[in-house]
Protein backbone atom coordinates (compact mmCIF):
# COMPACT_ATOMS: atom_id res chain seq x y z
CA UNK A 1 -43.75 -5.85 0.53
CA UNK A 2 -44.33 -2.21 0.42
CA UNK A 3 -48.27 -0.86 0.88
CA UNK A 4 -47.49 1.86 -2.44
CA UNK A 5 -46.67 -0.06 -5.53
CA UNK A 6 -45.67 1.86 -8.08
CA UNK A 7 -46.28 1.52 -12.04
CA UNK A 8 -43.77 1.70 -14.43
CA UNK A 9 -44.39 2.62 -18.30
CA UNK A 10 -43.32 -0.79 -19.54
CA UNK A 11 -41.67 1.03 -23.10
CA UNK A 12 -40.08 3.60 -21.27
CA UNK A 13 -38.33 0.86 -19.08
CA UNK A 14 -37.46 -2.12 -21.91
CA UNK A 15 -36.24 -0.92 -25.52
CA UNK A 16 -38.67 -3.96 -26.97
CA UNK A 17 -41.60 -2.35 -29.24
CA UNK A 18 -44.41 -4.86 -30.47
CA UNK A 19 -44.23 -8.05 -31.10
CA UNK A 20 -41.28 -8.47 -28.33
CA UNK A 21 -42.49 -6.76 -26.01
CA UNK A 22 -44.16 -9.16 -23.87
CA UNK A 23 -45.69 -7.20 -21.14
CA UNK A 24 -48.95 -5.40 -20.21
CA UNK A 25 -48.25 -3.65 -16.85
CA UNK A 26 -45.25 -3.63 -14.53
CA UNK A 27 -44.95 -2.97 -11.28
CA UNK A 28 -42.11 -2.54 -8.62
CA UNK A 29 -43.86 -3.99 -5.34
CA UNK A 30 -40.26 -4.28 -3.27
CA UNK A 31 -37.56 -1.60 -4.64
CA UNK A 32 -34.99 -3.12 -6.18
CA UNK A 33 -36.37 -6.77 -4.66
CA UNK A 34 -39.42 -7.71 -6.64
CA UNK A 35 -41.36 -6.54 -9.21
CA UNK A 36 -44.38 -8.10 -11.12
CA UNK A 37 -45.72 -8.24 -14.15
CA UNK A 38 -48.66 -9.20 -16.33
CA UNK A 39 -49.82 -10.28 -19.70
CA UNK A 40 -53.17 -10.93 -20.85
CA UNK A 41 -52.78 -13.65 -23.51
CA UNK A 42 -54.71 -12.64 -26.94
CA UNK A 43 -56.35 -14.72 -29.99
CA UNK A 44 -54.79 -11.63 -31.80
CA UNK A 45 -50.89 -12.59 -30.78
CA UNK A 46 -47.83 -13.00 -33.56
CA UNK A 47 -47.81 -16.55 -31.70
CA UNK A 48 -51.38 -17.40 -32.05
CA UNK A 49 -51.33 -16.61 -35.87
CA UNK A 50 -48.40 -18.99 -36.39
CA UNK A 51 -50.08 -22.30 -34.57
CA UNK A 52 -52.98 -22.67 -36.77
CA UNK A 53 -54.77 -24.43 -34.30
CA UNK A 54 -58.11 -23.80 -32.77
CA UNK A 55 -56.25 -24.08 -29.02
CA UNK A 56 -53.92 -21.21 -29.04
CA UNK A 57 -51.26 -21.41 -26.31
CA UNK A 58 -48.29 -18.85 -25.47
CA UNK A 59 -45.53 -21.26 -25.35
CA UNK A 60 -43.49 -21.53 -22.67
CA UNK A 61 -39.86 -20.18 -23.43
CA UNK A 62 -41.93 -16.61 -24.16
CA UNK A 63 -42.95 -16.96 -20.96
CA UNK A 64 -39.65 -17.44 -19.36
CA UNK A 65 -38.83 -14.23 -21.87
CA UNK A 66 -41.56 -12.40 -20.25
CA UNK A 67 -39.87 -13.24 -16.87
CA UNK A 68 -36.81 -11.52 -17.90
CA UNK A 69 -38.45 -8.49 -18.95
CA UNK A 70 -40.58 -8.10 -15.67
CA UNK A 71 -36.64 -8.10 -13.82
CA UNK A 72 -35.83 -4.94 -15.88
CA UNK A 73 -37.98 -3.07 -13.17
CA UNK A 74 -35.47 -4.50 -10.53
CA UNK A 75 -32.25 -3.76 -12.15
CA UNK A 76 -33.24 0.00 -13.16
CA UNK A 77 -34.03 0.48 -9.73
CA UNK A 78 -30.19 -1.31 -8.70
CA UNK A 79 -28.38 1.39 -10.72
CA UNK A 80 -27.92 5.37 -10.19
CA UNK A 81 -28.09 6.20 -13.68
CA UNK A 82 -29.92 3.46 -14.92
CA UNK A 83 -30.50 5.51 -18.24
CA UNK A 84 -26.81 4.36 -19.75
CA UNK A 85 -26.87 0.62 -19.04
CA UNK A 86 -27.91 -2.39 -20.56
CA UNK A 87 -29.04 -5.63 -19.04
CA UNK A 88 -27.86 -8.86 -21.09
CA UNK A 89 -29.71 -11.63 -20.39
CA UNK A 90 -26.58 -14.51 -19.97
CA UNK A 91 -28.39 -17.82 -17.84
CA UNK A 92 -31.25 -19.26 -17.48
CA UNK A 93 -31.45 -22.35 -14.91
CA UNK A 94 -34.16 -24.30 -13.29
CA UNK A 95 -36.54 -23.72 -15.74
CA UNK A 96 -39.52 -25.73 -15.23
CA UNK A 97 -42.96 -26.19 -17.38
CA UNK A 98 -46.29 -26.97 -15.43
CA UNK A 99 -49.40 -25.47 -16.91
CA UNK A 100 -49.78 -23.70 -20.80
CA UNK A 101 -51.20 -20.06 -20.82
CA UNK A 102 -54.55 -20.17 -22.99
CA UNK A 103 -56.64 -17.41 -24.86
CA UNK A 104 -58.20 -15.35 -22.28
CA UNK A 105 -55.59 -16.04 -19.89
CA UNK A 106 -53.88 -13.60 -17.19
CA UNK A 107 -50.16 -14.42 -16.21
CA UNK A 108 -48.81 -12.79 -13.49
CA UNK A 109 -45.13 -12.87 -13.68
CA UNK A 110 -43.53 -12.11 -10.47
CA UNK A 111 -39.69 -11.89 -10.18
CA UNK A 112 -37.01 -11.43 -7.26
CA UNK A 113 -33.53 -10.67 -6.68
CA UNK A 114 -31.98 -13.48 -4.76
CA UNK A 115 -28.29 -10.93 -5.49
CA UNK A 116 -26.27 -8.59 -6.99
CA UNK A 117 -22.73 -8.22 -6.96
CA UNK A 118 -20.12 -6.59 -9.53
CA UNK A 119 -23.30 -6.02 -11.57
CA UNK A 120 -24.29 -9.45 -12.27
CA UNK A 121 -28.29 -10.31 -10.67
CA UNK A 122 -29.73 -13.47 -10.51
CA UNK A 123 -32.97 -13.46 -9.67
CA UNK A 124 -35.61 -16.25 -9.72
CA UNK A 125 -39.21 -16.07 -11.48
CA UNK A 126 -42.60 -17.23 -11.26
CA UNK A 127 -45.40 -17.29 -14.12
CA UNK A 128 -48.64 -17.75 -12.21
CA UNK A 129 -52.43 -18.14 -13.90
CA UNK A 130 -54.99 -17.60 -11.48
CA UNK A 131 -53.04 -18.71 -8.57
CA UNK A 132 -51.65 -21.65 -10.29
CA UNK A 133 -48.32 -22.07 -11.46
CA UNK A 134 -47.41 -21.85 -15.50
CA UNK A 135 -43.36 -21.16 -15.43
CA UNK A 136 -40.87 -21.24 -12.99
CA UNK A 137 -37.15 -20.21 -13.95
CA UNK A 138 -33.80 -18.81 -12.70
CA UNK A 139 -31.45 -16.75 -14.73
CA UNK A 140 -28.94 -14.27 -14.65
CA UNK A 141 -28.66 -10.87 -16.10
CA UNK A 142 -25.04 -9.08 -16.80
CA UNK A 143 -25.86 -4.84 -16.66
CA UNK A 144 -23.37 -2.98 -18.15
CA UNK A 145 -23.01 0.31 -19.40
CA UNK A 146 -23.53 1.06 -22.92
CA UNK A 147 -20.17 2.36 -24.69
């Protein structure tokens, strides 16, 4: 990993605007390698209002949606003029459950190229609380440019 992370203003990367955008802060650590991201989970979520239940819980599968919106960091780094693509999200694989993200709770959502070629990445991703693991998935993303 580099020393100098840099952070990246999360609208100005991903076209999402509340309630899909699912990140607080994301930051490149590796250029176009790995980047990581975090959300602070909130009693005052779109989610939270829908359970109806004193235990609120992010489920999973927006977790593994967060994931894919932390690689956006990556794949705008991959491109010279990153400003005319668009990154469709086509697989997910591998995608396994452990622990549920609570009220109060910090995710750190760290994600890594494992390649690119012919502008297809698939990269693997790992939703950690407090050192422990939530989320683990792999997917592939399809950048294009936008016509």
């Amino acid at each position: 990993m580099t020393p100098m992370a840099t952070v990246i203003d999360v609208m100005g990367v991903l076209p999402h605007r509340y309630p899909f955008l699912l990140l607080d802060k994301l930051e490149v650590k590796e250029r176009a390698r790995v980047a990581v991201g975090t959300k602070r989970v909130t009693g005052s979520e779109w989610f939270a209002s829908a359970a109806g239940s004193h235990l609120i819980t992010m489920p999973h599968l927006l977790v593994v949606e967060a994931l894919a919106q932390t690689s956006a960091a990556i794949l705008a780094d991959l491109l010279e003029n990153a400003s005319g693509t668009i990154g469709y999200f086509a697989a997910i694989r591998r995608v396994r459950c452990r622990e549920t993200a609570n009220v109060g709770d910090v995710i750190t959502l760290t994600v890594e190229l494992e390649s690119f070629r012919r502008g297809i990445a698939q990269l693997k991703g790992v939703a950690s609380i407090e050192g422990r693991t939530c989320v683990t998935a792999e997917f592939t993303t399809v950048v294009r440019p936008r016509d």
